[in-house]
Protein backbone atom coordinates (compact mmCIF):
# COMPACT_ATOMS: atom_id res chain seq x y z
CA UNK A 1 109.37 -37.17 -45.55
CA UNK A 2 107.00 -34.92 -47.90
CA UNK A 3 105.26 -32.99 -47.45
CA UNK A 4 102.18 -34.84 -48.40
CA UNK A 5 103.33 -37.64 -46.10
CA UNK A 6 103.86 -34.81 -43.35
CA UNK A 7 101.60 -33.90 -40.41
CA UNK A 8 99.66 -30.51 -40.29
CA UNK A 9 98.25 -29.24 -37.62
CA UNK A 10 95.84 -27.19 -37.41
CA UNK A 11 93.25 -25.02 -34.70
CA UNK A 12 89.96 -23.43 -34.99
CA UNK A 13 88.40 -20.78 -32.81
CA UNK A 14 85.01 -20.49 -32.75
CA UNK A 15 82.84 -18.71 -30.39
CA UNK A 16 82.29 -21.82 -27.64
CA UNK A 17 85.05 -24.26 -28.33
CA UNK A 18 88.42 -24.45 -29.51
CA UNK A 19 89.47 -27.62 -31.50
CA UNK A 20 93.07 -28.68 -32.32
CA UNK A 21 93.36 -31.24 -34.95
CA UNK A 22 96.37 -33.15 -36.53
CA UNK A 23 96.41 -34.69 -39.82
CA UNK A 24 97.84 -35.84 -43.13
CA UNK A 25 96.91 -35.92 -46.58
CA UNK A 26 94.93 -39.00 -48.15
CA UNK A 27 93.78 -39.86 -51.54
CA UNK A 28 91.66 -37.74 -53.78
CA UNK A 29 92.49 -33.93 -51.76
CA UNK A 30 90.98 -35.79 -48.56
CA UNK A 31 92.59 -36.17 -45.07
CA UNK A 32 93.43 -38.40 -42.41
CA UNK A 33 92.60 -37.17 -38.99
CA UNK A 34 95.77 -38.81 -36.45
CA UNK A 35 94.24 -36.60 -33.07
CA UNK A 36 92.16 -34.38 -32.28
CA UNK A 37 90.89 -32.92 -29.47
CA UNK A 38 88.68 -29.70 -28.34
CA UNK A 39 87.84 -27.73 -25.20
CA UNK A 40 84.78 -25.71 -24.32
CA UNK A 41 85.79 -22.02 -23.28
CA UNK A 42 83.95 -18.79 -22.81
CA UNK A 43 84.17 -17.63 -26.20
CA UNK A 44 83.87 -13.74 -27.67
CA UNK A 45 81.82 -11.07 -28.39
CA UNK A 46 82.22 -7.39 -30.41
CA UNK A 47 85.94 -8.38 -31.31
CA UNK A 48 87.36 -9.36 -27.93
CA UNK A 49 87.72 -12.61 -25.63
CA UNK A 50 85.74 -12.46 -22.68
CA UNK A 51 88.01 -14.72 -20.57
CA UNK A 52 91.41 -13.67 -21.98
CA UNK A 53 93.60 -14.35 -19.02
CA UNK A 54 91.91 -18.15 -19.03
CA UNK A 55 92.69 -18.50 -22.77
CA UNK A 56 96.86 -19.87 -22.48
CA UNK A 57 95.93 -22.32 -20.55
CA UNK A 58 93.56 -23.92 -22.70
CA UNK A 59 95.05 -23.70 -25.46
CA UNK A 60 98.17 -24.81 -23.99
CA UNK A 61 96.50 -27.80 -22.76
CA UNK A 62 95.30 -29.26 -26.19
CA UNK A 63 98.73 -28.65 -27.63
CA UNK A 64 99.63 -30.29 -25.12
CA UNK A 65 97.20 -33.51 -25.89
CA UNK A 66 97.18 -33.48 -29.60
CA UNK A 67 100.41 -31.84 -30.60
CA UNK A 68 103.33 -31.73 -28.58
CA UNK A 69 104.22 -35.65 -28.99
CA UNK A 70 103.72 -35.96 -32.75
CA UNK A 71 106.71 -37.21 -34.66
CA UNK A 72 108.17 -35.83 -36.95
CA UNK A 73 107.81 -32.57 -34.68
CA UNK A 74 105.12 -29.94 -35.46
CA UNK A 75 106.47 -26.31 -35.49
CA UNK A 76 103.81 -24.70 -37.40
CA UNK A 77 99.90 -24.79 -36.99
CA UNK A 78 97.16 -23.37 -39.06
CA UNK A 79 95.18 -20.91 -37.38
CA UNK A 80 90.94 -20.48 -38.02
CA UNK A 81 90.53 -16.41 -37.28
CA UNK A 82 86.78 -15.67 -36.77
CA UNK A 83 84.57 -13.22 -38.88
CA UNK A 84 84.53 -11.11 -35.40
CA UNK A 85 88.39 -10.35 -36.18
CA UNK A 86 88.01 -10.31 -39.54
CA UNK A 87 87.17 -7.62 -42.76
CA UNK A 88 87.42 -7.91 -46.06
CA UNK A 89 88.68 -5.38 -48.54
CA UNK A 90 88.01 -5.52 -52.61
CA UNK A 91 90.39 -3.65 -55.07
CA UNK A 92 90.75 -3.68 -58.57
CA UNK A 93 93.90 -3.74 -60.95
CA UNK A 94 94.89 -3.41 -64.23
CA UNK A 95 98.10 -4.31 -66.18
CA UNK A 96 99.31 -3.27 -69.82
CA UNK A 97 101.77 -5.17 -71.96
CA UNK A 98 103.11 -3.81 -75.07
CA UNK A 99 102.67 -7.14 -77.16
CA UNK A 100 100.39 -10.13 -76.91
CA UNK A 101 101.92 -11.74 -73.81
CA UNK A 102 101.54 -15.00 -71.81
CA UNK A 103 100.52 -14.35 -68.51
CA UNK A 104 102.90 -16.16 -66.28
CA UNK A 105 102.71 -16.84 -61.88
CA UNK A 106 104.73 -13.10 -61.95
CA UNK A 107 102.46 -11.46 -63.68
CA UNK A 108 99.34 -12.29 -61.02
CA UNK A 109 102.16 -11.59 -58.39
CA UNK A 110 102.42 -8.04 -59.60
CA UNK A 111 99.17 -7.12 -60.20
CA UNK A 112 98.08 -8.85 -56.56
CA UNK A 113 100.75 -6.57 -54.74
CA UNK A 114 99.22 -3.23 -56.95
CA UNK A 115 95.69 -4.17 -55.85
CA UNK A 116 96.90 -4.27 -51.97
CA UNK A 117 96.57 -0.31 -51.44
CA UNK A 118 96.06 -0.91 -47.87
CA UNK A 119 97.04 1.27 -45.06
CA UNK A 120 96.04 0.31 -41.56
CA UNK A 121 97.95 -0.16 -37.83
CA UNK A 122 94.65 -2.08 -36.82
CA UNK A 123 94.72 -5.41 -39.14
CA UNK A 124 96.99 -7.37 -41.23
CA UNK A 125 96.61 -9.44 -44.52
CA UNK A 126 96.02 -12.81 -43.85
CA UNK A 127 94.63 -14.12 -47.48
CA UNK A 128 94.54 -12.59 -51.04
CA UNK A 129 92.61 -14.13 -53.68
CA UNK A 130 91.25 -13.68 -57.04
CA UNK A 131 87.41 -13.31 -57.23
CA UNK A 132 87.98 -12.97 -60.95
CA UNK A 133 90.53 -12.09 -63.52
CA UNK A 134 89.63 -9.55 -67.22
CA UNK A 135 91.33 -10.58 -69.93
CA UNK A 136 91.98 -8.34 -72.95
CA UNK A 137 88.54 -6.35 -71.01
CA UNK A 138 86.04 -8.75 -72.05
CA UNK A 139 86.94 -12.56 -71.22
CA UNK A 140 86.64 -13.23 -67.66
CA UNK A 141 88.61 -16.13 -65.96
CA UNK A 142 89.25 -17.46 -62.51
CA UNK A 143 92.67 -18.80 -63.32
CA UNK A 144 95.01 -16.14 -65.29
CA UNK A 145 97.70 -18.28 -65.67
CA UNK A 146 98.71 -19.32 -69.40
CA UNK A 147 96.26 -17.10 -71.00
CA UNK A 148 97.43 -15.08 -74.07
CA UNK A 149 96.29 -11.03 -74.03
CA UNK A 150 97.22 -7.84 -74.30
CA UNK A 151 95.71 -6.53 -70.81
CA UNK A 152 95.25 -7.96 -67.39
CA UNK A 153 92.87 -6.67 -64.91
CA UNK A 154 92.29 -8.40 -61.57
CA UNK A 155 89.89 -8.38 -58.59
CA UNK A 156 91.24 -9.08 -55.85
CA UNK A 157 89.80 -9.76 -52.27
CA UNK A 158 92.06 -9.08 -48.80
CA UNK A 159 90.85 -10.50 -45.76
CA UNK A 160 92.37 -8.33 -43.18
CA UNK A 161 93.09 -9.95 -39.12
CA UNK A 162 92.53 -7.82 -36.04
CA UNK A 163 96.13 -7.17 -34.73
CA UNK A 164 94.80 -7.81 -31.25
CA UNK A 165 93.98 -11.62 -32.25
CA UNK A 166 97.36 -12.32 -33.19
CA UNK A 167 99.10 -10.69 -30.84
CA UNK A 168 97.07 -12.10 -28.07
CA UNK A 169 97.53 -16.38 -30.39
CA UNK A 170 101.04 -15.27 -31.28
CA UNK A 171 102.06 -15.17 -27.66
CA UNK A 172 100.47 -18.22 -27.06
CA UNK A 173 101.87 -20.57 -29.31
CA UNK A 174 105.35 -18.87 -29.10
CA UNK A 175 104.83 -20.43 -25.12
CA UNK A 176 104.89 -23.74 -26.83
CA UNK A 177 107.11 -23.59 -29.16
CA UNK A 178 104.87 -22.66 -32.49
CA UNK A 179 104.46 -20.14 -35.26
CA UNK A 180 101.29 -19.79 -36.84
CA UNK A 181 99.58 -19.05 -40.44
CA UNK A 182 96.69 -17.63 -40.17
CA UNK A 183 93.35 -18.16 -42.33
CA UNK A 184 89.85 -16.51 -42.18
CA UNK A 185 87.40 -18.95 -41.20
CA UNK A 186 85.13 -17.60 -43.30
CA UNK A 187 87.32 -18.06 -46.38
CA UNK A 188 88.35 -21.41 -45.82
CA UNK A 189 84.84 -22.69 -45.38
CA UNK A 190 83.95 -20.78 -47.94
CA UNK A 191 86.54 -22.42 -50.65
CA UNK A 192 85.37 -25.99 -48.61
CA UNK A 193 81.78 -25.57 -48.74
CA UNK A 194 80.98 -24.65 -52.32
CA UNK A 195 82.29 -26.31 -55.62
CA UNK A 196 84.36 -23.88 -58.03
CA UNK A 197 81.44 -23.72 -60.48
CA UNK A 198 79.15 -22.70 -57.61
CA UNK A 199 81.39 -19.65 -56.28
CA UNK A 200 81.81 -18.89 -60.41
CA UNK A 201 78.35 -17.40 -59.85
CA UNK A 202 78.33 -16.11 -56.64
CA UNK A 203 77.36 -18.18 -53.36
CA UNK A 204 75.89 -16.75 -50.00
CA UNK A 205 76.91 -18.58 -46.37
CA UNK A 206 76.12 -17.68 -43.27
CA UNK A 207 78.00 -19.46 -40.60
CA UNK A 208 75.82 -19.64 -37.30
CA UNK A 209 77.94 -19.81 -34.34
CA UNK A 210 77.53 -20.22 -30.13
CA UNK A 211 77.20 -16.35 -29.71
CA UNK A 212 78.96 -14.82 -32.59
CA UNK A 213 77.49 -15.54 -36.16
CA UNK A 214 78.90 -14.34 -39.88
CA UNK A 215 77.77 -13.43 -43.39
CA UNK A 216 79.11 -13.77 -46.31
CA UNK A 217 79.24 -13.14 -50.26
CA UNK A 218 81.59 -15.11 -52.27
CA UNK A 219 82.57 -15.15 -55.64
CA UNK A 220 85.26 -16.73 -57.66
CA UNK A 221 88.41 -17.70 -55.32
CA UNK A 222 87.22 -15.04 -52.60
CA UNK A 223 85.36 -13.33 -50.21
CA UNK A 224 83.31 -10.07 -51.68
CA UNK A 225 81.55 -8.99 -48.29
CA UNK A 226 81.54 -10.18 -44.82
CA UNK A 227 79.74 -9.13 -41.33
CA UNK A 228 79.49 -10.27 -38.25
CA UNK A 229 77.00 -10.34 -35.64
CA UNK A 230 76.64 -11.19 -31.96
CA UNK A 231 74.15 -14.04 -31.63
CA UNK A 232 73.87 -17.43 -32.48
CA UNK A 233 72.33 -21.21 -31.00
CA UNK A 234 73.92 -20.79 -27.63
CA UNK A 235 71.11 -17.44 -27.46
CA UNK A 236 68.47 -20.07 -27.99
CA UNK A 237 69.35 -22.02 -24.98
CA UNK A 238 69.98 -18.75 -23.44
CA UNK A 239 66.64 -17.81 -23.49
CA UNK A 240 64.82 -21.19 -22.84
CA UNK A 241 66.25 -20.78 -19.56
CA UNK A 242 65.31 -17.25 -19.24
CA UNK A 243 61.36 -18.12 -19.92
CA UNK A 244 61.60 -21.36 -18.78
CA UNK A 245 63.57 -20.77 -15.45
CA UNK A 246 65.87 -23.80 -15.81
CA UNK A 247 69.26 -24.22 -15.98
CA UNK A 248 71.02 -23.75 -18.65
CA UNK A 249 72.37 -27.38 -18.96
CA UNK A 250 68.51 -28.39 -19.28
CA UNK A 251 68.23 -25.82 -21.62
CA UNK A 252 70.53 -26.99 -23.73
CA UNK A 253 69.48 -30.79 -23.92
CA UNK A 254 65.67 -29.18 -24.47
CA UNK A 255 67.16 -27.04 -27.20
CA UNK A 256 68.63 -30.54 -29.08
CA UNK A 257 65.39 -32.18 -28.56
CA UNK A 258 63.19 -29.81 -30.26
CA UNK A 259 61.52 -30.68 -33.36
CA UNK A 260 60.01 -27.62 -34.90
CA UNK A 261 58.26 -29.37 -37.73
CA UNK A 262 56.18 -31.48 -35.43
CA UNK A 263 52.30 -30.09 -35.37
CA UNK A 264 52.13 -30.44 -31.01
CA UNK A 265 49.28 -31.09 -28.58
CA UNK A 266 48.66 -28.36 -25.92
CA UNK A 267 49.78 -31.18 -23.69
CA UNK A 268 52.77 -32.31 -25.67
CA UNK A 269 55.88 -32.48 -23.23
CA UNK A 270 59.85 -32.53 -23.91
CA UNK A 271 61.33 -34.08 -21.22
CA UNK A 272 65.07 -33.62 -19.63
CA UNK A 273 66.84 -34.42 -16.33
CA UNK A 274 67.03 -31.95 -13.55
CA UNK A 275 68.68 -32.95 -9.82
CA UNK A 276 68.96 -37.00 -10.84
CA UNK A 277 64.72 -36.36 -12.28
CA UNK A 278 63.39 -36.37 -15.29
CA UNK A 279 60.99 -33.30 -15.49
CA UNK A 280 58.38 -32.24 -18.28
CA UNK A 281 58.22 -28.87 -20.26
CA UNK A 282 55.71 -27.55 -22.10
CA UNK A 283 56.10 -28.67 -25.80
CA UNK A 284 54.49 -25.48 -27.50
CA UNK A 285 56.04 -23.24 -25.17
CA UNK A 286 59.65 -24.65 -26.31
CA UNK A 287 59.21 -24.45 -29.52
CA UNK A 288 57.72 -20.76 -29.17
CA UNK A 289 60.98 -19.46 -27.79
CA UNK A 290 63.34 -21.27 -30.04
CA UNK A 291 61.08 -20.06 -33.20
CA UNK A 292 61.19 -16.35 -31.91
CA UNK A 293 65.05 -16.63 -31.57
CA UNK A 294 65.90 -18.38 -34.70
CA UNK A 295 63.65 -15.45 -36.19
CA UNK A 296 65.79 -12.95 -34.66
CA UNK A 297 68.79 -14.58 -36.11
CA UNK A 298 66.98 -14.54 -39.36
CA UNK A 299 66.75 -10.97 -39.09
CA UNK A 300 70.22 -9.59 -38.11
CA UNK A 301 71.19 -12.23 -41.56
CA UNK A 302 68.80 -9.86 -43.13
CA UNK A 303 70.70 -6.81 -41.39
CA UNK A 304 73.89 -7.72 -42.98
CA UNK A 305 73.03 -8.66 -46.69
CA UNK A 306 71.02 -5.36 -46.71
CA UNK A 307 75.25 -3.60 -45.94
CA UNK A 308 76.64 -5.32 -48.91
CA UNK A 309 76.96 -3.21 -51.75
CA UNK A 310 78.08 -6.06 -54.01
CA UNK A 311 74.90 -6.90 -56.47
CA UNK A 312 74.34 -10.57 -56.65
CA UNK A 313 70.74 -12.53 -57.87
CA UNK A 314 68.02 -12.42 -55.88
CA UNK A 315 67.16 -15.90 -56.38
CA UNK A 316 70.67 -16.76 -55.35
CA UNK A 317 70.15 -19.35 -52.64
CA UNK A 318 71.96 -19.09 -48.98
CA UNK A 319 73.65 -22.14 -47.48
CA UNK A 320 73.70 -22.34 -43.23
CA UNK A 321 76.89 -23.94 -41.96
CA UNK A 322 78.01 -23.88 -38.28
CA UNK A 323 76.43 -25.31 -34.70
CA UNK A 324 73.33 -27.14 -33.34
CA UNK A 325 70.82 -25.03 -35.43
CA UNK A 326 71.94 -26.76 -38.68
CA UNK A 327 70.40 -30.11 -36.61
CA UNK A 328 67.23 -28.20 -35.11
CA UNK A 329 64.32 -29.89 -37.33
CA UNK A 330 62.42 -26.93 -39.28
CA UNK A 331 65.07 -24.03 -38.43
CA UNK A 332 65.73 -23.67 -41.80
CA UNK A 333 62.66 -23.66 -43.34
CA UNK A 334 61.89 -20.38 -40.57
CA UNK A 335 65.05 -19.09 -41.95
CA UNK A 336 63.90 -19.27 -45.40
CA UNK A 337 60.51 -17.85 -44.82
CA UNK A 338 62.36 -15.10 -42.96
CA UNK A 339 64.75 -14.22 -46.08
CA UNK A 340 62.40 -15.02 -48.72
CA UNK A 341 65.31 -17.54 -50.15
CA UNK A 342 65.88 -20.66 -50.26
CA UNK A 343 67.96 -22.48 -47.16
CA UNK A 344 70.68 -25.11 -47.77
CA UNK A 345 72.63 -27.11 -45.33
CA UNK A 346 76.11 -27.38 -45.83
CA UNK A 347 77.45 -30.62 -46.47
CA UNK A 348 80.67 -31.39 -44.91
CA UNK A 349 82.11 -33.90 -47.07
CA UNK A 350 83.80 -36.45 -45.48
CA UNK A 351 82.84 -40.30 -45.09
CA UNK A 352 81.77 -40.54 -41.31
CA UNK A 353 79.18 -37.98 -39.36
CA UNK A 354 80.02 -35.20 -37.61
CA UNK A 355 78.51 -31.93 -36.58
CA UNK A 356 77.99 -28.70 -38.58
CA UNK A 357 80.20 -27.25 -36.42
CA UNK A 358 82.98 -28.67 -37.55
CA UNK A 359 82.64 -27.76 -41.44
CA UNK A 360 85.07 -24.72 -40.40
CA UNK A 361 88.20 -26.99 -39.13
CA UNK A 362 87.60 -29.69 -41.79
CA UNK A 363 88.00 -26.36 -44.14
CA UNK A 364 91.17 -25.05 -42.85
CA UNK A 365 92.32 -28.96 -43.24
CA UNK A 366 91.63 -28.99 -46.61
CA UNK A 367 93.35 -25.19 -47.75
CA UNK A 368 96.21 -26.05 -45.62
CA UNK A 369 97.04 -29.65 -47.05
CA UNK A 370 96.12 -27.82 -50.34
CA UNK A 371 98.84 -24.88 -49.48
CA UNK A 372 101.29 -27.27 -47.74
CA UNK A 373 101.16 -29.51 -51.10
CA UNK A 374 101.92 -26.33 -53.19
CA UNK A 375 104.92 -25.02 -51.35
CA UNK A 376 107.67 -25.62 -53.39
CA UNK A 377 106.24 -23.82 -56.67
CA UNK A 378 103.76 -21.07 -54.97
CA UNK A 379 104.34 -18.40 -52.85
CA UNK A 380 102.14 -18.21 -49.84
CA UNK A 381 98.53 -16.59 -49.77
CA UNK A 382 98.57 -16.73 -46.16
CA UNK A 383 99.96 -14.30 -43.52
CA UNK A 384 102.73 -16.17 -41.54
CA UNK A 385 104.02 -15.01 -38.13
């Protein structure tokens, strides 16, 4: 069988849920989605799992339902590692020939391996990637490959892993009988998200999470900057039932009802069940605590472009990707008064709906069917274990 015939399997971590997902390759770069299945869990905050000792099972469990009986047999699955366990690193490299030269798939090995000048016990290199290439100093390229010159300079982006993520996955999956190869979630719906042309000129994303959000500058074939911060939709629901004193699984169908472009009555109601009842809220009061949290978010989006010292335009617009706020009507135009930037919703390309929050795995799918297809004649961007 080929590999383009062959199953991959694949599992993203987010801060709420974890989803496991086999497929195969169809027509046109797409995919065709054989099982999938996902499982609520208590998710992580400041670069650690809150319910760690709870984690094997679950993830055990979806193996279990989506993996385990596949045929031909699985062995490897792709692995989503969140912005929390995640930096980047930029370097720059230069090569000199001595004669007009042809730059050939060595040549971009080299000068990849001189870039990597890091040092570090804490992470490990999961992707490399060109954000651009210098030819002869003045022609700049994304691809490097075939061009005639005299000089090659590169710049290349790392995105580093937190040891204690794979360590903590490895052991896992080794339980079941898998290795993994990792890829930053942030990359991969990065390279999903935008079109080549758009990251040719710089693109901004901010993936909103369940309680752990990231930013990100991209440019060319990588990452330039990324940070993370603790807070996402789930804080929404969090605090309707805070100022609402409710529970937090009415909080969570009010949060999905809200409609923040509606102009309201004072004695506007959204409505939920509560105990087998259906019981009224305040309308206004809703949508005051949703707006003051997805203003908050706004900010610490703020907080993090103001870190990157990568210049970009200022009219460059930034695209929201991720959970429930991406369906909350009027979020983003709060978000974009916020910034002073346009908002965009990312699309997640593919023929039947699904949520935001799955632009992430349906990004891995795509860069590993991409790297799977590649194989034979590249050597791998990704960190295996």
């Amino acid at each position: 069988m080929s590999r383009r015939e062959g199953n991959i399997a694949v599992i993203d971590i987010d801060s709420s849920r974890i989803k496991v997902v086999v497929a195969n390759a169809g027509v046109n770069n797409s995919f065709v989605i054989k099982s999938s299945n996902e499982m609520k869990y208590d998710g992580f905050q400041e670069g650690r799992f809150l319910d760690e000792e709870a984690l094997p099972g679950i993830i055990r469990q979806l193996v279990g339902s989506t993996i385990k009986h596949t045929r031909p047999k699985i062995t490897q699955v792709y692995v989503n590692v969140p912005g929390d366990f995640t930096t980047v690193h930029v370097s720059n490299e230069k090569i000199e020939f001595e004669d007009l030269k042809e730059i050939t798939p060595n040549d971009v090995q080299i000068i990849f391996e001189r870039a990597n000048k890091i040092s570090t016990d804490k992470y490990t290199i999961i992707n490399r990637s060109p954000v651009y290439y210098l030819v002869d100093g003045e022609k700049r390229v994304i691809k490097a490959i075939g061009e005639s010159t005299r000089t090659l300079e590169a710049c290349v982006s790392f995105v580093l892993a937190e040891n204690y993520f794979i360590n903590v996955i490895d052991k896992i999956l080794a339980s079941v009988g898998l290795q993994a190869e990792y890829v930053s979630a942030a990359y991969s719906t990065a390279m999903y998200v935008f079109e080549p042309e758009i990251r040719d000129r710089y693109a901004l994303l901010a993936q909103i999470g369940y309680i752990s959000s990231s930013v990100m500058l991209i440019r060319g074939d990588g990452l330039l900057f990324l940070k993370s911060f603790d807070c996402g939709d789930g804080n929404i629901a969090a605090d309707i039932c805070e100022v609402l004193d409710t529970p937090f699984e009415v909080a969570e169908e009010l949060k999905n009802k809200v409609n923040l472009s509606l102009t309201l009555d004072n004695d506007a109601e959204y409505t939920a069940k509560m105990d087998g009842k259906v019981v009224g809220y305040q309308a206004t009061l809703v949508h005051d605590v949703v707006e003051q949290r997805i203003v908050i978010i706004s900010n610490l989006i703020r907080d993090c472009l103001a870190q990157c010292r990568f210049p970009y335009p200022d009219y460059l617009p930034i695209t929201i990707t991720g959970g429930s706020i991406c369906n909350i009507k009027g979020a983003k135009e709060i978000i974009s008064k916020e910034l002073g930037k346009s908002v965009v919703l990312a699309d997640p390309k593919v023929a039947y709906p699904v949520s935001h929050g799955d632009t992430a795995i349906y990004g891995l799918l795509s860069l590993a069917i991409q790297h799977e297809v590649s194989k034979p004649q590249k050597k791998s961007l990704f960190r295996r274990r």
